[in-house]
PDB file of N, CA and C in Angstrom:
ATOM      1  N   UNK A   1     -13.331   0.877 -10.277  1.00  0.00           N
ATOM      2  CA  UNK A   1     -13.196   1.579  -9.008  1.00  0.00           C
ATOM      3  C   UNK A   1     -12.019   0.994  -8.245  1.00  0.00           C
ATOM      4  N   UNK A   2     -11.157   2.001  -7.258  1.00  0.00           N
ATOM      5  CA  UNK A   2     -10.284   1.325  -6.821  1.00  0.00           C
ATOM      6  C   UNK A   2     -10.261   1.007  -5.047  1.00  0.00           C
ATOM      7  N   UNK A   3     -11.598   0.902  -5.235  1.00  0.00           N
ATOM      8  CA  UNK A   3     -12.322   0.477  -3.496  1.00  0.00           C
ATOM      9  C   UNK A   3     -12.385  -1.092  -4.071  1.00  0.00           C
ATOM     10  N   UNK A   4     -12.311  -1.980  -3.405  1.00  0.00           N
ATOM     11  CA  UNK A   4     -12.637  -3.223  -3.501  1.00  0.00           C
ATOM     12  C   UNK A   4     -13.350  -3.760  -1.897  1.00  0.00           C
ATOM     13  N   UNK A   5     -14.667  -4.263  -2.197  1.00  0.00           N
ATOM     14  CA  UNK A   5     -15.509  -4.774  -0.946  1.00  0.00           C
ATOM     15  C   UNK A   5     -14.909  -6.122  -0.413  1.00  0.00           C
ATOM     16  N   UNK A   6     -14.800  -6.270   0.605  1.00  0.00           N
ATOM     17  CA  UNK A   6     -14.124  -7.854   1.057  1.00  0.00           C
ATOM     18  C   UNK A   6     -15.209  -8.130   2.198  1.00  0.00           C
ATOM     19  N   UNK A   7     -16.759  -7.408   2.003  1.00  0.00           N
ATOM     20  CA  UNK A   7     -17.548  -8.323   2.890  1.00  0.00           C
ATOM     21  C   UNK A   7     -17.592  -9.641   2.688  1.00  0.00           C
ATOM     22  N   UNK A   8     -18.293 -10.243   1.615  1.00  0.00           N
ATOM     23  CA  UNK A   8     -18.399 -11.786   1.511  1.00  0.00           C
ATOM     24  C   UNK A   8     -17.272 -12.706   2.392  1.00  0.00           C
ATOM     25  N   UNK A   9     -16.154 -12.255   1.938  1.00  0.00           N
ATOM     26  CA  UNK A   9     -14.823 -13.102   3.026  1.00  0.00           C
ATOM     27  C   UNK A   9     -14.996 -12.614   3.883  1.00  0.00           C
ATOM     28  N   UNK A  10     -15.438 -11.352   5.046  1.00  0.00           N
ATOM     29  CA  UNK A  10     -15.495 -11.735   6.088  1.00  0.00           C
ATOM     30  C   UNK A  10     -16.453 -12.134   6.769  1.00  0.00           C
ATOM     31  N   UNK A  11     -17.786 -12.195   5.945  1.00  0.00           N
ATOM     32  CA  UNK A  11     -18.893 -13.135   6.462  1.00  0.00           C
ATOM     33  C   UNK A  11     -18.763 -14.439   6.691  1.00  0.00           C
ATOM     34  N   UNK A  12     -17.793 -15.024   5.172  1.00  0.00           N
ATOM     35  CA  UNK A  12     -17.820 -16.100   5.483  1.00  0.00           C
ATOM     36  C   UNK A  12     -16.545 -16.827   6.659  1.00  0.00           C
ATOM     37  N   UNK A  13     -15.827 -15.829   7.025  1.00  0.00           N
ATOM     38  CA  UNK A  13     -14.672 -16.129   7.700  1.00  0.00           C
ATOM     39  C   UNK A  13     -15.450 -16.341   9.511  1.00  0.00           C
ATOM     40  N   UNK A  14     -16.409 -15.403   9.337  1.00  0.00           N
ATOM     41  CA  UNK A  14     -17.013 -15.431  10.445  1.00  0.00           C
ATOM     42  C   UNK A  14     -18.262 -16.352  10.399  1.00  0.00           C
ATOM     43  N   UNK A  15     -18.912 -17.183   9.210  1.00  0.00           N
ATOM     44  CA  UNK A  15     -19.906 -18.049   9.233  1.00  0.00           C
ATOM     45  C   UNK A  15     -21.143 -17.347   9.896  1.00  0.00           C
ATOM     46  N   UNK A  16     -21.335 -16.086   9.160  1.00  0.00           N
ATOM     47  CA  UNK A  16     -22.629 -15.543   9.450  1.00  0.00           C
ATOM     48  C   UNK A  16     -23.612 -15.034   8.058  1.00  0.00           C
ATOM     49  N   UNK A  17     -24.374 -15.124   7.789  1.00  0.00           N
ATOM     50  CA  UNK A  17     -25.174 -15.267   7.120  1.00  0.00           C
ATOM     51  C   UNK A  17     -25.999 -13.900   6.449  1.00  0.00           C
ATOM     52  N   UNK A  18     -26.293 -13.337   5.181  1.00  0.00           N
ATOM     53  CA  UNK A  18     -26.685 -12.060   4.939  1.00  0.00           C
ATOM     54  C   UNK A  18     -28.147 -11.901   6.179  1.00  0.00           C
ATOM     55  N   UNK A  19     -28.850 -12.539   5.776  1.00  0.00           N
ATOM     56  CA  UNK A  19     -29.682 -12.296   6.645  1.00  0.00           C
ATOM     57  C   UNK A  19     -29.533 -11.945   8.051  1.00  0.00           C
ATOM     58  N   UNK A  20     -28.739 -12.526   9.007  1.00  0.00           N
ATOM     59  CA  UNK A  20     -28.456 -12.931  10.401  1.00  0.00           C
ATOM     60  C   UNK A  20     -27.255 -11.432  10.366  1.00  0.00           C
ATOM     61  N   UNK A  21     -26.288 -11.361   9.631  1.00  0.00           N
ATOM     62  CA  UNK A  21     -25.919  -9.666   9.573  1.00  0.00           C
ATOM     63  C   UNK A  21     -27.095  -8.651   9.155  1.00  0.00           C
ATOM     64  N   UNK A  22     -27.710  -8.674   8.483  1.00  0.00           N
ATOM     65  CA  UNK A  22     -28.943  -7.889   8.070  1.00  0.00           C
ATOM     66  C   UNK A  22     -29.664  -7.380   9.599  1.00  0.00           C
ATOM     67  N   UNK A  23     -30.056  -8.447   9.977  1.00  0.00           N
ATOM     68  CA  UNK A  23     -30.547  -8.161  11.560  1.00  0.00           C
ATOM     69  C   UNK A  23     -29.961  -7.197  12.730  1.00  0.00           C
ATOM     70  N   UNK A  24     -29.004  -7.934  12.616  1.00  0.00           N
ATOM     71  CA  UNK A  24     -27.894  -7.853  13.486  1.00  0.00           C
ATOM     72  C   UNK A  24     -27.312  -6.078  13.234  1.00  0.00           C
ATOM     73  N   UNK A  25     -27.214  -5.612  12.391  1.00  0.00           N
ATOM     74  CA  UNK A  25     -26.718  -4.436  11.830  1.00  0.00           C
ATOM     75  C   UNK A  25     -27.705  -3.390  11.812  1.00  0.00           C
ATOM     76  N   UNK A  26     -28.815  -3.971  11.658  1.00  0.00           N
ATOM     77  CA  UNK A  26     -30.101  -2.958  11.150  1.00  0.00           C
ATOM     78  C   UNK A  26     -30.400  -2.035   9.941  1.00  0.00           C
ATOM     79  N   UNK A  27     -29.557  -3.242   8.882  1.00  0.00           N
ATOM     80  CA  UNK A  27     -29.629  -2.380   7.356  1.00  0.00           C
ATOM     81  C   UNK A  27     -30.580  -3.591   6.985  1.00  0.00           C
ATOM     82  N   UNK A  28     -31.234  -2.938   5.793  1.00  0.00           N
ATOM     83  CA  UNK A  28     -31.664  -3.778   5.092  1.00  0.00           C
ATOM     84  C   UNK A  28     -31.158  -4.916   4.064  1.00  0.00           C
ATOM     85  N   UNK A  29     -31.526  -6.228   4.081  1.00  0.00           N
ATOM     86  CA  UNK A  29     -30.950  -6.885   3.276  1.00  0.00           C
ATOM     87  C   UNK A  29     -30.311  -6.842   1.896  1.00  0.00           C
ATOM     88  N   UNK A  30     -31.196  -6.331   1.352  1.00  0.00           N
ATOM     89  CA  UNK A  30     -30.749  -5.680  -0.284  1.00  0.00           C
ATOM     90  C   UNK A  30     -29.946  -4.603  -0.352  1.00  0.00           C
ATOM     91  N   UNK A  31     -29.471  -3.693   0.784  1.00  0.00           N
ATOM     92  CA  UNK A  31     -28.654  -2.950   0.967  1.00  0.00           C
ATOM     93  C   UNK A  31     -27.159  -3.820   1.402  1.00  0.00           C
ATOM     94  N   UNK A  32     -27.475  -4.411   2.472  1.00  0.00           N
ATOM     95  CA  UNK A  32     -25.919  -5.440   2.833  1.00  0.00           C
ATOM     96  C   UNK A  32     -25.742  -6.253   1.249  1.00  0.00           C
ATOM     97  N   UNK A  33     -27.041  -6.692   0.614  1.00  0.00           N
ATOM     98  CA  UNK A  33     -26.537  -7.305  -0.166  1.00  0.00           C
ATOM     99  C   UNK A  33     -25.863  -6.805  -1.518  1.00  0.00           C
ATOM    100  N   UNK A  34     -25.897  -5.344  -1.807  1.00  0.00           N
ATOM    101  CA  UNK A  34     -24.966  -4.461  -2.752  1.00  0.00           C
ATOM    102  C   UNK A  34     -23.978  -4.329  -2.037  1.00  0.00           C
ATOM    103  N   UNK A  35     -23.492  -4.448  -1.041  1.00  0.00           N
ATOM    104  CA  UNK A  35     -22.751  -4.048  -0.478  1.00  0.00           C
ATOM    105  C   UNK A  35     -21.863  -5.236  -0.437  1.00  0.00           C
ATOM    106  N   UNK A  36     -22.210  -6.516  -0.401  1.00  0.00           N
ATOM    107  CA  UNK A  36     -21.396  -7.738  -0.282  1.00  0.00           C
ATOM    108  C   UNK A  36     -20.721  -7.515  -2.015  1.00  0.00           C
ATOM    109  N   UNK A  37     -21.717  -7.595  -2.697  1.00  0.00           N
ATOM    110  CA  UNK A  37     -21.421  -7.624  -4.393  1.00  0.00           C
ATOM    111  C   UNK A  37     -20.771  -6.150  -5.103  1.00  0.00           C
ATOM    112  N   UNK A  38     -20.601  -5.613  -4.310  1.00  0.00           N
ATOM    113  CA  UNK A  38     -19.549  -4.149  -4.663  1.00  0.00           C
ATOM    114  C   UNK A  38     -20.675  -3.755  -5.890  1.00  0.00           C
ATOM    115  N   UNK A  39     -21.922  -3.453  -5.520  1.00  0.00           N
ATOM    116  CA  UNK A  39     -22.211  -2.598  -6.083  1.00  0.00           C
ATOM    117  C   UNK A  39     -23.093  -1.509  -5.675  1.00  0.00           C
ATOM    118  N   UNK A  40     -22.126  -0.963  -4.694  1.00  0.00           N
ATOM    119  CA  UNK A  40     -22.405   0.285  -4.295  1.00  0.00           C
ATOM    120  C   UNK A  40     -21.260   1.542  -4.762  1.00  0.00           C
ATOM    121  N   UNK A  41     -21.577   2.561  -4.638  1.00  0.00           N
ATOM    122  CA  UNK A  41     -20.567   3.843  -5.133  1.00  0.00           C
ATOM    123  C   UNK A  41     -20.077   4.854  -3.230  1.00  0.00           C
ATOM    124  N   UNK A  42     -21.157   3.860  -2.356  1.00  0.00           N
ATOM    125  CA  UNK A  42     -20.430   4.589  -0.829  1.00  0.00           C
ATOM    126  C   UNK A  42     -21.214   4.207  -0.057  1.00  0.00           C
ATOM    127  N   UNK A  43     -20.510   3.952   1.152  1.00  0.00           N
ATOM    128  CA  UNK A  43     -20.998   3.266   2.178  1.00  0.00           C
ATOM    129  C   UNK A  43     -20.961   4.537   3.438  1.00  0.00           C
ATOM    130  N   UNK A  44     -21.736   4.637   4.496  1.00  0.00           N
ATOM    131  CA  UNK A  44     -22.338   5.153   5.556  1.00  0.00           C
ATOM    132  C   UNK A  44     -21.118   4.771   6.201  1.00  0.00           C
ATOM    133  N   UNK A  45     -20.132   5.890   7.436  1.00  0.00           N
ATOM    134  CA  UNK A  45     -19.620   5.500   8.330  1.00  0.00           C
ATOM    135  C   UNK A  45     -20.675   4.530   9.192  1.00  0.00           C
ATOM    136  N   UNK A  46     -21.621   5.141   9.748  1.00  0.00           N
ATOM    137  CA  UNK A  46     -22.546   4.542  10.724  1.00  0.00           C
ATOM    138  C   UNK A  46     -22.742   2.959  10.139  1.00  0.00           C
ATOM    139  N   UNK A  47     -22.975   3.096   8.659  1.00  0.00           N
ATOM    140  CA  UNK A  47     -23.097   1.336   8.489  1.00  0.00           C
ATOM    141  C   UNK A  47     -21.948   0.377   8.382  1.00  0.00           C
ATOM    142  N   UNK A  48     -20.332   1.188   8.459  1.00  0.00           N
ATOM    143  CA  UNK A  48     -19.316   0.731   8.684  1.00  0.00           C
ATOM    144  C   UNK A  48     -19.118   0.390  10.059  1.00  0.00           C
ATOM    145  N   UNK A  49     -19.747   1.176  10.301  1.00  0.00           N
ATOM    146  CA  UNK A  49     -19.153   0.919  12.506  1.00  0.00           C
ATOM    147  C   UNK A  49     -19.790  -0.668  12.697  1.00  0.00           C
ATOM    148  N   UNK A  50     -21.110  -0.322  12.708  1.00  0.00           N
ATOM    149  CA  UNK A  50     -22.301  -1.173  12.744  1.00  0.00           C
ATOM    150  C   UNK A  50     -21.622  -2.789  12.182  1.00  0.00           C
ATOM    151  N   UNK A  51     -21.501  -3.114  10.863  1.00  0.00           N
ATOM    152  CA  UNK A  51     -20.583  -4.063  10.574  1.00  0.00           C
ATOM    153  C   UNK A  51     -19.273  -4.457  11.372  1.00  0.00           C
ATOM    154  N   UNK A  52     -18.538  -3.675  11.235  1.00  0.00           N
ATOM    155  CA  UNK A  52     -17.433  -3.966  11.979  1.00  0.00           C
ATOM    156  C   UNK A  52     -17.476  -4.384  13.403  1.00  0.00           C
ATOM    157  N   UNK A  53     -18.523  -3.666  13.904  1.00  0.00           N
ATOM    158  CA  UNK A  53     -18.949  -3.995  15.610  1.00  0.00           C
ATOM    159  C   UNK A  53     -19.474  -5.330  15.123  1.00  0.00           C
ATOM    160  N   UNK A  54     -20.600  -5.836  14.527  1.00  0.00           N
ATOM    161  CA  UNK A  54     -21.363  -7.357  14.669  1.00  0.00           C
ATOM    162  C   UNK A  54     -19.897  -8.151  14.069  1.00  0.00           C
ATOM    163  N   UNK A  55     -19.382  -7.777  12.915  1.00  0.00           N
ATOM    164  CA  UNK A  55     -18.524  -8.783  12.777  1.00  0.00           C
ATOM    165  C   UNK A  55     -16.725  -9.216  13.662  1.00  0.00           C
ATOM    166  N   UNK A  56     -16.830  -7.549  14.570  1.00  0.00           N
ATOM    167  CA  UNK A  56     -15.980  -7.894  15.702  1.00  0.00           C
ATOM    168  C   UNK A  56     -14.363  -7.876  14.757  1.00  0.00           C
ATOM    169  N   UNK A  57     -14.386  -6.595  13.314  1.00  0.00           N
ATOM    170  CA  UNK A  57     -13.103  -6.467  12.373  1.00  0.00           C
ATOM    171  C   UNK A  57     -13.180  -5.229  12.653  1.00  0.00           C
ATOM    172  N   UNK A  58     -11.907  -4.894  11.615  1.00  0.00           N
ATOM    173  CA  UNK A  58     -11.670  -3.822  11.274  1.00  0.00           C
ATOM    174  C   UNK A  58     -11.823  -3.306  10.129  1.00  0.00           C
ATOM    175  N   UNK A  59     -12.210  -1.840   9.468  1.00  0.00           N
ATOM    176  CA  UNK A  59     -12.615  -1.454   8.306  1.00  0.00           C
ATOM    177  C   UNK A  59     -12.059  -1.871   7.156  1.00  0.00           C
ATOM    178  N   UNK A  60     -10.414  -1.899   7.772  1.00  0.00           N
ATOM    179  CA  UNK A  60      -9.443  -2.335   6.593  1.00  0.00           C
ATOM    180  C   UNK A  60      -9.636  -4.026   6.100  1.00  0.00           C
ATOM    181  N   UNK A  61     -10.313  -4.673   7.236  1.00  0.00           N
ATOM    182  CA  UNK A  61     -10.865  -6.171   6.352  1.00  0.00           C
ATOM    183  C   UNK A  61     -11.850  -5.975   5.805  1.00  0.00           C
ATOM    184  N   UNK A  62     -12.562  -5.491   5.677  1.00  0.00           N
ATOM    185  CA  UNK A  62     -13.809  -5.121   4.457  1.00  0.00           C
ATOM    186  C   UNK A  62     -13.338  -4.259   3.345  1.00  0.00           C
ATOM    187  N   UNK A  63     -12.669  -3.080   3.491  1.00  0.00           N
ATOM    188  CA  UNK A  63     -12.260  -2.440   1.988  1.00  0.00           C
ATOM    189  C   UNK A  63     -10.731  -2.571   1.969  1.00  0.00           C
ATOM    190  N   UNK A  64     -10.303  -2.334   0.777  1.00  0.00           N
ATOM    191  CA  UNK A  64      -9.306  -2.622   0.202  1.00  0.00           C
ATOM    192  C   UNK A  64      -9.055  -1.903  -1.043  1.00  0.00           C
ATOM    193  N   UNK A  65      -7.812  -0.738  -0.866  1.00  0.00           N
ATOM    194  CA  UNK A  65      -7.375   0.048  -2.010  1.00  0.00           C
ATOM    195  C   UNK A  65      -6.615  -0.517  -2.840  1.00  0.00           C
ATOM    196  N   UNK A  66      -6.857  -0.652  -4.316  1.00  0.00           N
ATOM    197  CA  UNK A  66      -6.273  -1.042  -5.768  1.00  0.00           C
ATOM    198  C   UNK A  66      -5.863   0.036  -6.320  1.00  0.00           C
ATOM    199  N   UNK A  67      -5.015   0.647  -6.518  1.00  0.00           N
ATOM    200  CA  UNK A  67      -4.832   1.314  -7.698  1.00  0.00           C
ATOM    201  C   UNK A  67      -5.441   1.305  -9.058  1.00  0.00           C
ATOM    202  N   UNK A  68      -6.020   1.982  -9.758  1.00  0.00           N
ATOM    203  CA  UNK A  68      -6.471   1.270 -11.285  1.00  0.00           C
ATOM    204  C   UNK A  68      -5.733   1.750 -12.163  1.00  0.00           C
ATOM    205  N   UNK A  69      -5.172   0.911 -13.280  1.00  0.00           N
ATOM    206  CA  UNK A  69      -4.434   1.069 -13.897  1.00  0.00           C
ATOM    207  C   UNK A  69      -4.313   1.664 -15.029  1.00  0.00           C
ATOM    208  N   UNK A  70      -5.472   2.577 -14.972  1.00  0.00           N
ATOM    209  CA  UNK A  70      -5.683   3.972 -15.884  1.00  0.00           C
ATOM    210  C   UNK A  70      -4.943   5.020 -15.602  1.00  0.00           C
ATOM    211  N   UNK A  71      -5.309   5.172 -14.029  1.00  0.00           N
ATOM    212  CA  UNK A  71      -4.604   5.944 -13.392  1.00  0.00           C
ATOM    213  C   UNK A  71      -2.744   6.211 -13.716  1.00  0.00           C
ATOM    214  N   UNK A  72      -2.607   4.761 -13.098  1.00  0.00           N
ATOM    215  CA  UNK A  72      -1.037   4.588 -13.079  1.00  0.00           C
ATOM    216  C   UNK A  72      -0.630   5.108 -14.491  1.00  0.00           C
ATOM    217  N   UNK A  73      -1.292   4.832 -15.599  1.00  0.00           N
ATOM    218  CA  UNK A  73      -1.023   5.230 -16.912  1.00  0.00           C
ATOM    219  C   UNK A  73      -0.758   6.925 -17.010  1.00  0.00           C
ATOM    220  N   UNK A  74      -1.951   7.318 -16.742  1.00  0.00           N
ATOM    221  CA  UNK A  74      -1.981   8.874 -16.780  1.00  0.00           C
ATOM    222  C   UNK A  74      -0.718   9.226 -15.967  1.00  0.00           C
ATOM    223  N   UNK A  75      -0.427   9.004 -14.604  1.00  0.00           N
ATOM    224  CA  UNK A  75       0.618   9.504 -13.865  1.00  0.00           C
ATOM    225  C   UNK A  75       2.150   9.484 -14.589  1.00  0.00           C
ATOM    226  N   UNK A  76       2.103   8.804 -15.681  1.00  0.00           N
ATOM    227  CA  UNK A  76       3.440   8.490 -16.530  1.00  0.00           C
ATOM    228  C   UNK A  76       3.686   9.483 -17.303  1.00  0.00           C
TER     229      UNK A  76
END
């Protein structure tokens, strides 16, 4: 996939804790926690706001576009 999740770095940039975001957000833990480990296929604006508001970022520090290099292949 060429979404890449960058929660974990900004949890830990901010020294907050799955749980203590879990709360704080009002998702469930095992949900933030696919979500830290990129294994989700899509995330909720509403649970983007929600994050970004407790962690006080912007969307673009949590995701991050890669190209995949299948792609780039085919485009040749």
């Amino acid at each position: 996939m060429a979404i890449i999740l960058r929660l974990d770095r900004m949890m830990a940039d901010r020294k907050i804790s799955l749980n203590e975001l879990s709360e704080k957000v009002g998702v469930a833990n095992v949900n933030l926690s696919k979500i830290k480990t990129g294994k989700v296929s899509a995330i909720r604006f509403t649970t983007l706001d929600a994050i970004c508001d407790v962690l006080d970022c912007q969307p673009g520090d949590i995701l991050e576009f890669r190209r995949d290099k299948k792609s780039d292949e085919s485009d040749s």
